[in-house]
PDB file of N, CA and C in Angstrom:
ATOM      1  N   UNK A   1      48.270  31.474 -12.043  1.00  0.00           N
ATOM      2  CA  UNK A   1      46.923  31.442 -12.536  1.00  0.00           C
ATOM      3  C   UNK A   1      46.194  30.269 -11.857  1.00  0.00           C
ATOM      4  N   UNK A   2      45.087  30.305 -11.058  1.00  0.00           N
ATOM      5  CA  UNK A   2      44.431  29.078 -10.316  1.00  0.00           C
ATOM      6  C   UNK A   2      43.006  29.738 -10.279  1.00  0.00           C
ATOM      7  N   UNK A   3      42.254  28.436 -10.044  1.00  0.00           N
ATOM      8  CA  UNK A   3      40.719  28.804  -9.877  1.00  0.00           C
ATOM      9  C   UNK A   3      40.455  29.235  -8.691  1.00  0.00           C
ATOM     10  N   UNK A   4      39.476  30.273  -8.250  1.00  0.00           N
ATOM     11  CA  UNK A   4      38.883  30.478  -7.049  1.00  0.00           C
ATOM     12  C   UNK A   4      37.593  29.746  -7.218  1.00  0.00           C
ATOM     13  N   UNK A   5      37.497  29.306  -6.179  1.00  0.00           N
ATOM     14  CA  UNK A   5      36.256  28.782  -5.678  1.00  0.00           C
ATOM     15  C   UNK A   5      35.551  29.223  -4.359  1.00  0.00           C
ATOM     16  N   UNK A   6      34.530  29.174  -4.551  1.00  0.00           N
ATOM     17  CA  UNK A   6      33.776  30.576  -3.698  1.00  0.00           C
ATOM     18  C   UNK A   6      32.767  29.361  -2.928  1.00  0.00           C
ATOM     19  N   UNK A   7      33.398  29.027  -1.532  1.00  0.00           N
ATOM     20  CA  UNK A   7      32.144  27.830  -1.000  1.00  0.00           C
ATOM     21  C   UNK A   7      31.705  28.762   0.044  1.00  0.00           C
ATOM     22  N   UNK A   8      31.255  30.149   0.297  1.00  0.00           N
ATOM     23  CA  UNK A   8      30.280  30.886   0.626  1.00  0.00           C
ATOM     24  C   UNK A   8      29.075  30.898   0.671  1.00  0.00           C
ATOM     25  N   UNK A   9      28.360  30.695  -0.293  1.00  0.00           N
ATOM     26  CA  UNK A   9      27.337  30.361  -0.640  1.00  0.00           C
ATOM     27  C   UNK A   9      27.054  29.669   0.031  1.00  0.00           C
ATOM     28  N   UNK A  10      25.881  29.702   0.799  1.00  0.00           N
ATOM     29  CA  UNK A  10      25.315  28.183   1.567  1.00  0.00           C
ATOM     30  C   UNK A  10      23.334  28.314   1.190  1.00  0.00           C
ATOM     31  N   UNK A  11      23.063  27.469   0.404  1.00  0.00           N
ATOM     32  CA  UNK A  11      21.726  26.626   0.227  1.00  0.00           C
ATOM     33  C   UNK A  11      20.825  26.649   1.465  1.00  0.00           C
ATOM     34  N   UNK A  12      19.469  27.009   1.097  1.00  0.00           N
ATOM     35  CA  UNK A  12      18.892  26.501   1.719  1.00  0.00           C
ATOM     36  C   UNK A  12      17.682  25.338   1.860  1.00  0.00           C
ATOM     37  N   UNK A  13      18.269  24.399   1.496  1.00  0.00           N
ATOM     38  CA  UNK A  13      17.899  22.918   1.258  1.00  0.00           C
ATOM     39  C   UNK A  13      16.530  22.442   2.638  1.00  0.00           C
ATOM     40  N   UNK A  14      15.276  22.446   2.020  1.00  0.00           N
ATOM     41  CA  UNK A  14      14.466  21.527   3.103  1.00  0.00           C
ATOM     42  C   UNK A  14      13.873  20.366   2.990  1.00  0.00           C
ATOM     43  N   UNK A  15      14.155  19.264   3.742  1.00  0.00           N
ATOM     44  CA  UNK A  15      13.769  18.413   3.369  1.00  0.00           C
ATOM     45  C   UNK A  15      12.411  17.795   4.069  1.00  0.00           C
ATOM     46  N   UNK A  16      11.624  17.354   3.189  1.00  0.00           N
ATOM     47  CA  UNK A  16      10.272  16.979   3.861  1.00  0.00           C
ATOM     48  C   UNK A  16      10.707  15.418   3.789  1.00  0.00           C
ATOM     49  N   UNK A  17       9.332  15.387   4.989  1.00  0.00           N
ATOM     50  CA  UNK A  17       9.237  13.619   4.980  1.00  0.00           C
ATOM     51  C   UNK A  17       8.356  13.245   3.584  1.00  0.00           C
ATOM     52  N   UNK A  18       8.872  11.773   3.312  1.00  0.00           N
ATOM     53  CA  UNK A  18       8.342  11.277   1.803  1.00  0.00           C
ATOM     54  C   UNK A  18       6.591  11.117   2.499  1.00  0.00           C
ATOM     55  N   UNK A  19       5.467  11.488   1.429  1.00  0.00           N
ATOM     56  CA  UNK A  19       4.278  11.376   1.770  1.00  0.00           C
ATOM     57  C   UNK A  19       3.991   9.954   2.091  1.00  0.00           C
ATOM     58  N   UNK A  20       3.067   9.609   3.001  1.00  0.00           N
ATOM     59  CA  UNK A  20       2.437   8.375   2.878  1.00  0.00           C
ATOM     60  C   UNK A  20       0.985   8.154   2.122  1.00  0.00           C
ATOM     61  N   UNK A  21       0.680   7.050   1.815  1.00  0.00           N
ATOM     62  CA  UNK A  21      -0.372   6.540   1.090  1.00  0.00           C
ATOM     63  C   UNK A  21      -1.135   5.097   2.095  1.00  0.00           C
ATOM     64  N   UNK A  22      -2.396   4.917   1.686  1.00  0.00           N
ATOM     65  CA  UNK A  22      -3.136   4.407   2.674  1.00  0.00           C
ATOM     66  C   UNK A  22      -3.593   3.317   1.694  1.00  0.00           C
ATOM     67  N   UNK A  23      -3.176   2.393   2.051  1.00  0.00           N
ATOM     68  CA  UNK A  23      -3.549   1.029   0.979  1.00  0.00           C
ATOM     69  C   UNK A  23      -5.116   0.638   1.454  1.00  0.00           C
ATOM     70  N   UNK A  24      -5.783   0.505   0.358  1.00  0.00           N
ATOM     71  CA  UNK A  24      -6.990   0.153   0.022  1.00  0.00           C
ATOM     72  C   UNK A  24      -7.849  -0.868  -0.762  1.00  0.00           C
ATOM     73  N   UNK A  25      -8.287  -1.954   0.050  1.00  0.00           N
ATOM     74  CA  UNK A  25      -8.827  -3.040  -1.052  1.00  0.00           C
ATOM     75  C   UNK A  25     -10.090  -3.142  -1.097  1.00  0.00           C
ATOM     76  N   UNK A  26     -10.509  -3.211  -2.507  1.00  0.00           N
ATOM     77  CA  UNK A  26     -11.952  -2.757  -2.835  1.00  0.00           C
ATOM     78  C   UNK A  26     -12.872  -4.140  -3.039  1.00  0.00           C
ATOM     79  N   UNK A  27     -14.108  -4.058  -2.699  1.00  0.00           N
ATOM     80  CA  UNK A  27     -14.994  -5.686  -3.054  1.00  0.00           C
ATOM     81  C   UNK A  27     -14.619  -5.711  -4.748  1.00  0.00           C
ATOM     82  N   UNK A  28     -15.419  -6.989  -4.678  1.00  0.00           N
ATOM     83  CA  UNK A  28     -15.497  -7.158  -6.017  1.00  0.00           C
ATOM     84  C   UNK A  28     -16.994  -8.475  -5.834  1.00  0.00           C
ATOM     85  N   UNK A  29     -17.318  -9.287  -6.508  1.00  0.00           N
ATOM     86  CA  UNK A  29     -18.329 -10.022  -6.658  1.00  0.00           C
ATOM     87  C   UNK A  29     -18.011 -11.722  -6.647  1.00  0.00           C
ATOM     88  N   UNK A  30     -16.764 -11.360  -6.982  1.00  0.00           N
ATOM     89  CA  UNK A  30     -16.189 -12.625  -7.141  1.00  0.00           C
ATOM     90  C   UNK A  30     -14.870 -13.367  -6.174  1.00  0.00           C
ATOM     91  N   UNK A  31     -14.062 -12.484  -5.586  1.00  0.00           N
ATOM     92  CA  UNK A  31     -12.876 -13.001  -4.921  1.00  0.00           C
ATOM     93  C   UNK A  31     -13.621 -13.226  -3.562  1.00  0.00           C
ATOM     94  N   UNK A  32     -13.086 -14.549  -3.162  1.00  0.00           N
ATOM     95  CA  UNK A  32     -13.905 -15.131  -2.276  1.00  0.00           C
ATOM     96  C   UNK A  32     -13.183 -14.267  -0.459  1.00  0.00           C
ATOM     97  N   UNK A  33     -13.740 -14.878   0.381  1.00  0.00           N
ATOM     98  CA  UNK A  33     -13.478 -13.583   1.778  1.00  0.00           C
ATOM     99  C   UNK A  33     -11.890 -14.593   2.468  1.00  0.00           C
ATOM    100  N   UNK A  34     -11.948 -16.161   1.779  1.00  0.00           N
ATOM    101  CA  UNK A  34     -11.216 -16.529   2.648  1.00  0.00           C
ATOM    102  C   UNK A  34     -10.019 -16.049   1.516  1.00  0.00           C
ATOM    103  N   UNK A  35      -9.887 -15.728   0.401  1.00  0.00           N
ATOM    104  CA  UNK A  35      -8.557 -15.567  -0.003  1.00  0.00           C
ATOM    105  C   UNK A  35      -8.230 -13.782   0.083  1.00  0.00           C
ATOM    106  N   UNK A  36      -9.152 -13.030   0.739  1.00  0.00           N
ATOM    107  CA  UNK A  36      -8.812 -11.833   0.945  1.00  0.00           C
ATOM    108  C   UNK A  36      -8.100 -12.187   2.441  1.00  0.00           C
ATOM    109  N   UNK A  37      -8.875 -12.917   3.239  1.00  0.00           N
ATOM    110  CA  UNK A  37      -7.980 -12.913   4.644  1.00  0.00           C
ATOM    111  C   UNK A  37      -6.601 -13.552   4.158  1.00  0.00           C
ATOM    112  N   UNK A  38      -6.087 -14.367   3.226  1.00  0.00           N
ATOM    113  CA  UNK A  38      -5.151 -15.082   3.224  1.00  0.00           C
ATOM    114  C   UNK A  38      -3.874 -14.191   2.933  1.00  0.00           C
ATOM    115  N   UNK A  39      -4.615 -13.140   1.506  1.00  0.00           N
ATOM    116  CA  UNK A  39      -3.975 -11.657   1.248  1.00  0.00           C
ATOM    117  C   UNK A  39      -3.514 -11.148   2.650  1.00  0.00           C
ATOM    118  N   UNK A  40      -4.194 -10.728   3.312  1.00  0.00           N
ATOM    119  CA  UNK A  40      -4.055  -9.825   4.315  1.00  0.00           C
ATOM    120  C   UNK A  40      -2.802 -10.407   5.060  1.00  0.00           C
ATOM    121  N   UNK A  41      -3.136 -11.743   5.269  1.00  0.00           N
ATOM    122  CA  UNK A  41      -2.110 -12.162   6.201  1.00  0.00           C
ATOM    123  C   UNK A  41      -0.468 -12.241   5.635  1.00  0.00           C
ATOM    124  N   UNK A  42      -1.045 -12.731   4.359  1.00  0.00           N
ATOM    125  CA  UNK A  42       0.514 -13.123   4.038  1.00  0.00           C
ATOM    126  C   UNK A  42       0.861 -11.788   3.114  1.00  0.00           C
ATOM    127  N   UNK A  43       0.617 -10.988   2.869  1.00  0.00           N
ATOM    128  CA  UNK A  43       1.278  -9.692   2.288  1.00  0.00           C
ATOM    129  C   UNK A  43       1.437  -8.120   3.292  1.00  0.00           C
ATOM    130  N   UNK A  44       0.484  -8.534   4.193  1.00  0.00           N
ATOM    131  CA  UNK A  44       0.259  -7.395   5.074  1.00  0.00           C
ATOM    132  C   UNK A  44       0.747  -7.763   6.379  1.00  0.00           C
ATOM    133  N   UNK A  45       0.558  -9.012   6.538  1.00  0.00           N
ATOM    134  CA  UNK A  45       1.293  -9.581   8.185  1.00  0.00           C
ATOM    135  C   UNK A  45       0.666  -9.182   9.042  1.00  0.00           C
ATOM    136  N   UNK A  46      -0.680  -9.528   8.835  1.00  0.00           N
ATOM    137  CA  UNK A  46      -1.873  -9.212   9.871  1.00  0.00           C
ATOM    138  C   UNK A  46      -2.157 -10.353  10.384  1.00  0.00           C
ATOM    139  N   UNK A  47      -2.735 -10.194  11.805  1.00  0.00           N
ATOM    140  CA  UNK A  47      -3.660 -11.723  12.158  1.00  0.00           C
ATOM    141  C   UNK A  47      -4.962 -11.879  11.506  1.00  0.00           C
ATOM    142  N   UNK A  48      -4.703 -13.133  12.084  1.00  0.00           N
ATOM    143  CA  UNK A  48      -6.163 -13.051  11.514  1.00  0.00           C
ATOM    144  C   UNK A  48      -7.473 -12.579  12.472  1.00  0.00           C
ATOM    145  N   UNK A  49      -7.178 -11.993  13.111  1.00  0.00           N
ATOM    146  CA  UNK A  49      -8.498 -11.138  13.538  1.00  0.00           C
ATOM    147  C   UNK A  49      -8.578  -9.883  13.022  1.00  0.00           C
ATOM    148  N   UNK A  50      -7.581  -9.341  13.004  1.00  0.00           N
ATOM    149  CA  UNK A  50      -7.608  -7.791  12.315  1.00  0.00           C
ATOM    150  C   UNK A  50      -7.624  -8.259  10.873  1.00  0.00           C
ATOM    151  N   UNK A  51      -7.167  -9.570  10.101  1.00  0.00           N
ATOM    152  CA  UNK A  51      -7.259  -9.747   8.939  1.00  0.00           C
ATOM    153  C   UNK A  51      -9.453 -10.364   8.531  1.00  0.00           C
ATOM    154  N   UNK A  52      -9.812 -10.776   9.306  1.00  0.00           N
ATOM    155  CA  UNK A  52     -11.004 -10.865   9.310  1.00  0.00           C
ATOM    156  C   UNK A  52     -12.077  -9.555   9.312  1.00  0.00           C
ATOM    157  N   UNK A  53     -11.818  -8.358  10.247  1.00  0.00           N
ATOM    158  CA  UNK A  53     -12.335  -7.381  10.215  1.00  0.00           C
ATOM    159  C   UNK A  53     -11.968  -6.271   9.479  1.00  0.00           C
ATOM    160  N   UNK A  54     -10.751  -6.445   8.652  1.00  0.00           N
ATOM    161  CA  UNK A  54     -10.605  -5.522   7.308  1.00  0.00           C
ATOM    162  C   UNK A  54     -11.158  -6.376   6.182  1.00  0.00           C
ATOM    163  N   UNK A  55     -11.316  -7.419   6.292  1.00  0.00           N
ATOM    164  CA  UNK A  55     -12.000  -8.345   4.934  1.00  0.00           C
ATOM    165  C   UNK A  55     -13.611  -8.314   5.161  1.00  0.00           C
ATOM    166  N   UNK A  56     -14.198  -7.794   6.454  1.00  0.00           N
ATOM    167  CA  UNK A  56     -15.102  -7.624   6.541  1.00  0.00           C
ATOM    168  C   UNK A  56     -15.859  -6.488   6.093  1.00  0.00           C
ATOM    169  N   UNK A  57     -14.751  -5.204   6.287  1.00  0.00           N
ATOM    170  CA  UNK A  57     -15.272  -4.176   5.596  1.00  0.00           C
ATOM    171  C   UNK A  57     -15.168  -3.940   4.426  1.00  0.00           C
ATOM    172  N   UNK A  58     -14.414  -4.871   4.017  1.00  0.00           N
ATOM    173  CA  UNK A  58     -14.395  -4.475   2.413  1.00  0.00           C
ATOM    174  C   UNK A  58     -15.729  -5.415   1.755  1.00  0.00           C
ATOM    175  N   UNK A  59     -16.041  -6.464   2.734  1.00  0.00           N
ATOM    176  CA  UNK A  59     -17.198  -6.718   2.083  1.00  0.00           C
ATOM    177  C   UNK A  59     -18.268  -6.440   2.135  1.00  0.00           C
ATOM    178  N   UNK A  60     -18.223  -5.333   3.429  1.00  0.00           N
ATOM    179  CA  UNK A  60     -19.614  -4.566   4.300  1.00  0.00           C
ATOM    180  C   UNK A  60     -19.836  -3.257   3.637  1.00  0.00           C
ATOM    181  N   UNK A  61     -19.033  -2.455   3.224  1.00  0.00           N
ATOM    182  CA  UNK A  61     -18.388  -1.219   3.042  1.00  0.00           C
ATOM    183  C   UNK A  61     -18.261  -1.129   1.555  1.00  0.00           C
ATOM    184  N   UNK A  62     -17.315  -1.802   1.288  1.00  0.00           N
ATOM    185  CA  UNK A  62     -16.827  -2.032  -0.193  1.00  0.00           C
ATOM    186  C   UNK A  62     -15.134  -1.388  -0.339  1.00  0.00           C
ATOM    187  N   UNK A  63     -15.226  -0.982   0.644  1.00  0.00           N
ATOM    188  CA  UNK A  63     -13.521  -1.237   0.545  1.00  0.00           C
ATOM    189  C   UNK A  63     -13.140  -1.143   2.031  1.00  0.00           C
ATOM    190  N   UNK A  64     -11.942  -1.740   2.209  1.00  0.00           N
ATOM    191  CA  UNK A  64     -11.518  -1.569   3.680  1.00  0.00           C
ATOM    192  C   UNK A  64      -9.764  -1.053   3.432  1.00  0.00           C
ATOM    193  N   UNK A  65      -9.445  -0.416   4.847  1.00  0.00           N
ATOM    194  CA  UNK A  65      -8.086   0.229   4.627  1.00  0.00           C
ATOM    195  C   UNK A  65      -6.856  -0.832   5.444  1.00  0.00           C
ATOM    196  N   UNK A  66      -6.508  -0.732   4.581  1.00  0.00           N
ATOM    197  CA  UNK A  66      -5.207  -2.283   4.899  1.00  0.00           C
ATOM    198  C   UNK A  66      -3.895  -1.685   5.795  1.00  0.00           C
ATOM    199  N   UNK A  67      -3.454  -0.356   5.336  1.00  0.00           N
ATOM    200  CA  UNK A  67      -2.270   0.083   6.086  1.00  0.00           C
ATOM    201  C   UNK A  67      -1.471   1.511   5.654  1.00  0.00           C
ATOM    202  N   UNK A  68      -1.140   2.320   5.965  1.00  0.00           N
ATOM    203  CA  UNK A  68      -0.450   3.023   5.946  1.00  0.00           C
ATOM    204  C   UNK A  68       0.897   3.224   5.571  1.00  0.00           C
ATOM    205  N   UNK A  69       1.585   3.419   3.946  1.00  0.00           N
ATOM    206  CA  UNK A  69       3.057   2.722   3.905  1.00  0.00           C
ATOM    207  C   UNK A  69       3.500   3.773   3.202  1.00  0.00           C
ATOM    208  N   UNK A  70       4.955   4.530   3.541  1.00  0.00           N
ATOM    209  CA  UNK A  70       5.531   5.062   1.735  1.00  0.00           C
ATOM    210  C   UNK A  70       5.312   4.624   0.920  1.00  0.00           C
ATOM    211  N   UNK A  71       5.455   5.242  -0.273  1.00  0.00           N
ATOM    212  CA  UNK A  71       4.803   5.300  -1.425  1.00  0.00           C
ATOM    213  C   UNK A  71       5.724   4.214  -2.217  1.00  0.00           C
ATOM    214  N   UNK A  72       6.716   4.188  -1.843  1.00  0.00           N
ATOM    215  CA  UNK A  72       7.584   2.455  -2.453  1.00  0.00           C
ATOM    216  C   UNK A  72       7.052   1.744  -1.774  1.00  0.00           C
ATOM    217  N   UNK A  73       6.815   1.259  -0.391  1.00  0.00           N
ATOM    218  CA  UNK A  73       6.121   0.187  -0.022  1.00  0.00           C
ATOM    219  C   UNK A  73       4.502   0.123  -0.266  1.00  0.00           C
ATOM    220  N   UNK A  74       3.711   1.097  -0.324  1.00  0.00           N
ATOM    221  CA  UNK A  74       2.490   0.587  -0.684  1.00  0.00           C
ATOM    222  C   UNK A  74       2.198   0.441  -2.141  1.00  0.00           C
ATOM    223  N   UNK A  75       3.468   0.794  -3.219  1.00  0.00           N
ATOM    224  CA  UNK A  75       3.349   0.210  -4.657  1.00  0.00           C
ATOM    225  C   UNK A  75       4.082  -1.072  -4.932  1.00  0.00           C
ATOM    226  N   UNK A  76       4.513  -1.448  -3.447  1.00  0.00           N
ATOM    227  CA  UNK A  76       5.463  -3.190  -3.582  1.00  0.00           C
ATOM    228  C   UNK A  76       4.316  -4.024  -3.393  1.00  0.00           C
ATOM    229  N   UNK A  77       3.638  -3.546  -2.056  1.00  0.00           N
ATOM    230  CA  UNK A  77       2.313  -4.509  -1.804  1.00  0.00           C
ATOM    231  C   UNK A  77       0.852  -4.409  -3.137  1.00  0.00           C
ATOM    232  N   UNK A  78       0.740  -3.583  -3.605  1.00  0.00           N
ATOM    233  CA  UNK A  78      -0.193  -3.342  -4.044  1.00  0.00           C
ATOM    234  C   UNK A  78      -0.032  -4.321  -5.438  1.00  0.00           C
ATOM    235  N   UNK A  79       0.816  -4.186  -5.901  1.00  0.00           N
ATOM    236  CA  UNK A  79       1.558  -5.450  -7.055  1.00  0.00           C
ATOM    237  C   UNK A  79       1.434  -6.520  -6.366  1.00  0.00           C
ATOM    238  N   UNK A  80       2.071  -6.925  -5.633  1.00  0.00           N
ATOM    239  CA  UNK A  80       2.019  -7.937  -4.637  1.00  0.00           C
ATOM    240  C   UNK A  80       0.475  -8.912  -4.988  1.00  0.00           C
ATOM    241  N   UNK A  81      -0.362  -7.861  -4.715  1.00  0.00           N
ATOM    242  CA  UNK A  81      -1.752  -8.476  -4.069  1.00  0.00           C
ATOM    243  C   UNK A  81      -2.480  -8.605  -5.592  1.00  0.00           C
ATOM    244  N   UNK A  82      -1.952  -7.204  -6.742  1.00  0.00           N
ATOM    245  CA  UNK A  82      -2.331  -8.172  -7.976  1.00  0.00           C
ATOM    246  C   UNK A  82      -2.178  -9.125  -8.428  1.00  0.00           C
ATOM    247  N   UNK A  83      -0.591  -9.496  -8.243  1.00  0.00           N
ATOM    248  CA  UNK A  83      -0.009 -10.173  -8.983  1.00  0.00           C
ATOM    249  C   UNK A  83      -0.921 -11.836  -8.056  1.00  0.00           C
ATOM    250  N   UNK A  84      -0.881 -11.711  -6.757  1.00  0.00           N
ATOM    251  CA  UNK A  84      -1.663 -13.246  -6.491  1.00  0.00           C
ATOM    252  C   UNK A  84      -2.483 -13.432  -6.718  1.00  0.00           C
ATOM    253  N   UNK A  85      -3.613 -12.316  -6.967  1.00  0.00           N
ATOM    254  CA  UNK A  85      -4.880 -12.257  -7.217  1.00  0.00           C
ATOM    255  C   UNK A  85      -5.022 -12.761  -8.695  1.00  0.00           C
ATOM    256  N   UNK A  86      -4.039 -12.689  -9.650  1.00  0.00           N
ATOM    257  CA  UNK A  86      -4.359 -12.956 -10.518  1.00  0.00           C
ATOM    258  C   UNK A  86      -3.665 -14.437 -10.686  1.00  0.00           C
ATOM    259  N   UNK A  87      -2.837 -14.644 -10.085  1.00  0.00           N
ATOM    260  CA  UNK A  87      -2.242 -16.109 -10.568  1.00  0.00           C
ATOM    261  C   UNK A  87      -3.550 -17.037 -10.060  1.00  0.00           C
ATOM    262  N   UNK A  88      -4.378 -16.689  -8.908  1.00  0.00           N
ATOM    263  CA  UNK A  88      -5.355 -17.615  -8.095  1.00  0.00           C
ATOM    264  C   UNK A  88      -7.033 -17.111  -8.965  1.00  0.00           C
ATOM    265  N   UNK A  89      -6.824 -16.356 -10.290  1.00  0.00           N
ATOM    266  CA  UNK A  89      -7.989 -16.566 -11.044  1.00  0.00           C
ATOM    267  C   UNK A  89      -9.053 -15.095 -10.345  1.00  0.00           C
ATOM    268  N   UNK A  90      -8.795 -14.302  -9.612  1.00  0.00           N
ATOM    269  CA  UNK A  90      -9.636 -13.601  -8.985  1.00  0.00           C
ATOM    270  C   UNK A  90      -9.923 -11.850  -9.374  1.00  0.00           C
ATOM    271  N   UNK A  91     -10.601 -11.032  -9.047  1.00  0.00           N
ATOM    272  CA  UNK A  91     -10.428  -9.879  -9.639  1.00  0.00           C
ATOM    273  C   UNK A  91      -9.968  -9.184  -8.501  1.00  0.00           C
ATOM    274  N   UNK A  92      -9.218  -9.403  -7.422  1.00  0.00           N
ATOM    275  CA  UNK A  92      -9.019  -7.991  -6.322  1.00  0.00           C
ATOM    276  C   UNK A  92      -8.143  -7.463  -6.398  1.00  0.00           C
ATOM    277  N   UNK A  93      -8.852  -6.091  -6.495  1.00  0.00           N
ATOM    278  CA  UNK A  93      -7.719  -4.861  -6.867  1.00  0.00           C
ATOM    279  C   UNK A  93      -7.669  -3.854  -5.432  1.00  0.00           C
ATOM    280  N   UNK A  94      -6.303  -3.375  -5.136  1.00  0.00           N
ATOM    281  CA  UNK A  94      -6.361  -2.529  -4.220  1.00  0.00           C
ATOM    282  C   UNK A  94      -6.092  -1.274  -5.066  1.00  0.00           C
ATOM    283  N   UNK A  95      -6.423  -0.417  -4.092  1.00  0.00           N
ATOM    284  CA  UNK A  95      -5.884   1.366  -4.628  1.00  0.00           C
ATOM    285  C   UNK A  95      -5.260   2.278  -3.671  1.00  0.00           C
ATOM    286  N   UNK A  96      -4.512   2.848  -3.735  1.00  0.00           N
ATOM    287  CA  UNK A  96      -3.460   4.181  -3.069  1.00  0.00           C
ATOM    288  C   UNK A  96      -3.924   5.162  -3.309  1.00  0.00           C
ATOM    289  N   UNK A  97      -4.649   5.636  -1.896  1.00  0.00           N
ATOM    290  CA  UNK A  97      -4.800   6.735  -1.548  1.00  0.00           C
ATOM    291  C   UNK A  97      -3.842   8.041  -0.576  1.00  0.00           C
ATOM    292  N   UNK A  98      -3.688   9.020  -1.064  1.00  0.00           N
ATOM    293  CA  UNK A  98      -2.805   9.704  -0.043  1.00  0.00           C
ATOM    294  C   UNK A  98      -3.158  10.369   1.335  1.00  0.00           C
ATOM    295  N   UNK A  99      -2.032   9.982   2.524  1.00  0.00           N
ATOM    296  CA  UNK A  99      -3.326   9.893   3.566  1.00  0.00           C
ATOM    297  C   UNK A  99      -3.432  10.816   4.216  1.00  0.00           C
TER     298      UNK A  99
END
């Protein structure tokens, strides 16, 4: 008396790539431009020239687009940039868009 096992069967399993999301930081009235470039640099690892002309549009525009990340990395940064924003007294909030 023994089990049969039937590995016949074969699945057809597809796997997609994980979506990306497009990190987004929005003005506000109050967070000043040099601590958005400071954001940029030290959470995003931008220079500061490309960190100057995304802080520009977010203050020209009202929001500017920071980067392109999976959806675990652009919800690591996006905490990230609350969490300093708020220890340094400020209101900037980013948002995840899918891109």
């Amino acid at each position: 008396m023994g089990i049969a096992l039937d590995f016949s069967v074969k699945r057809a399993e597809k796997l997609k790539e994980p979506e990306d999301f497009n990190v987004v930081l929005l003005n506000d009235n109050y967070t000043s431009m040099d601590f958005v470039v400071d954001v940029l640099v030290l959470i995003f690892h931008k220079d500061e020239t490309e960190a100057n002309r995304i802080m520009m549009d977010v203050h020209r525009k009202g929001r500017g687009l920071v980067g392109t990340y999976a959806l675990d990395i652009a919800l690591t940064k996006s905490a990230q940039v609350h969490s300093l924003a708020e220890q340094n007294n400020f209101p900037l909030r980013c948002v995840l868009e899918p891109s």
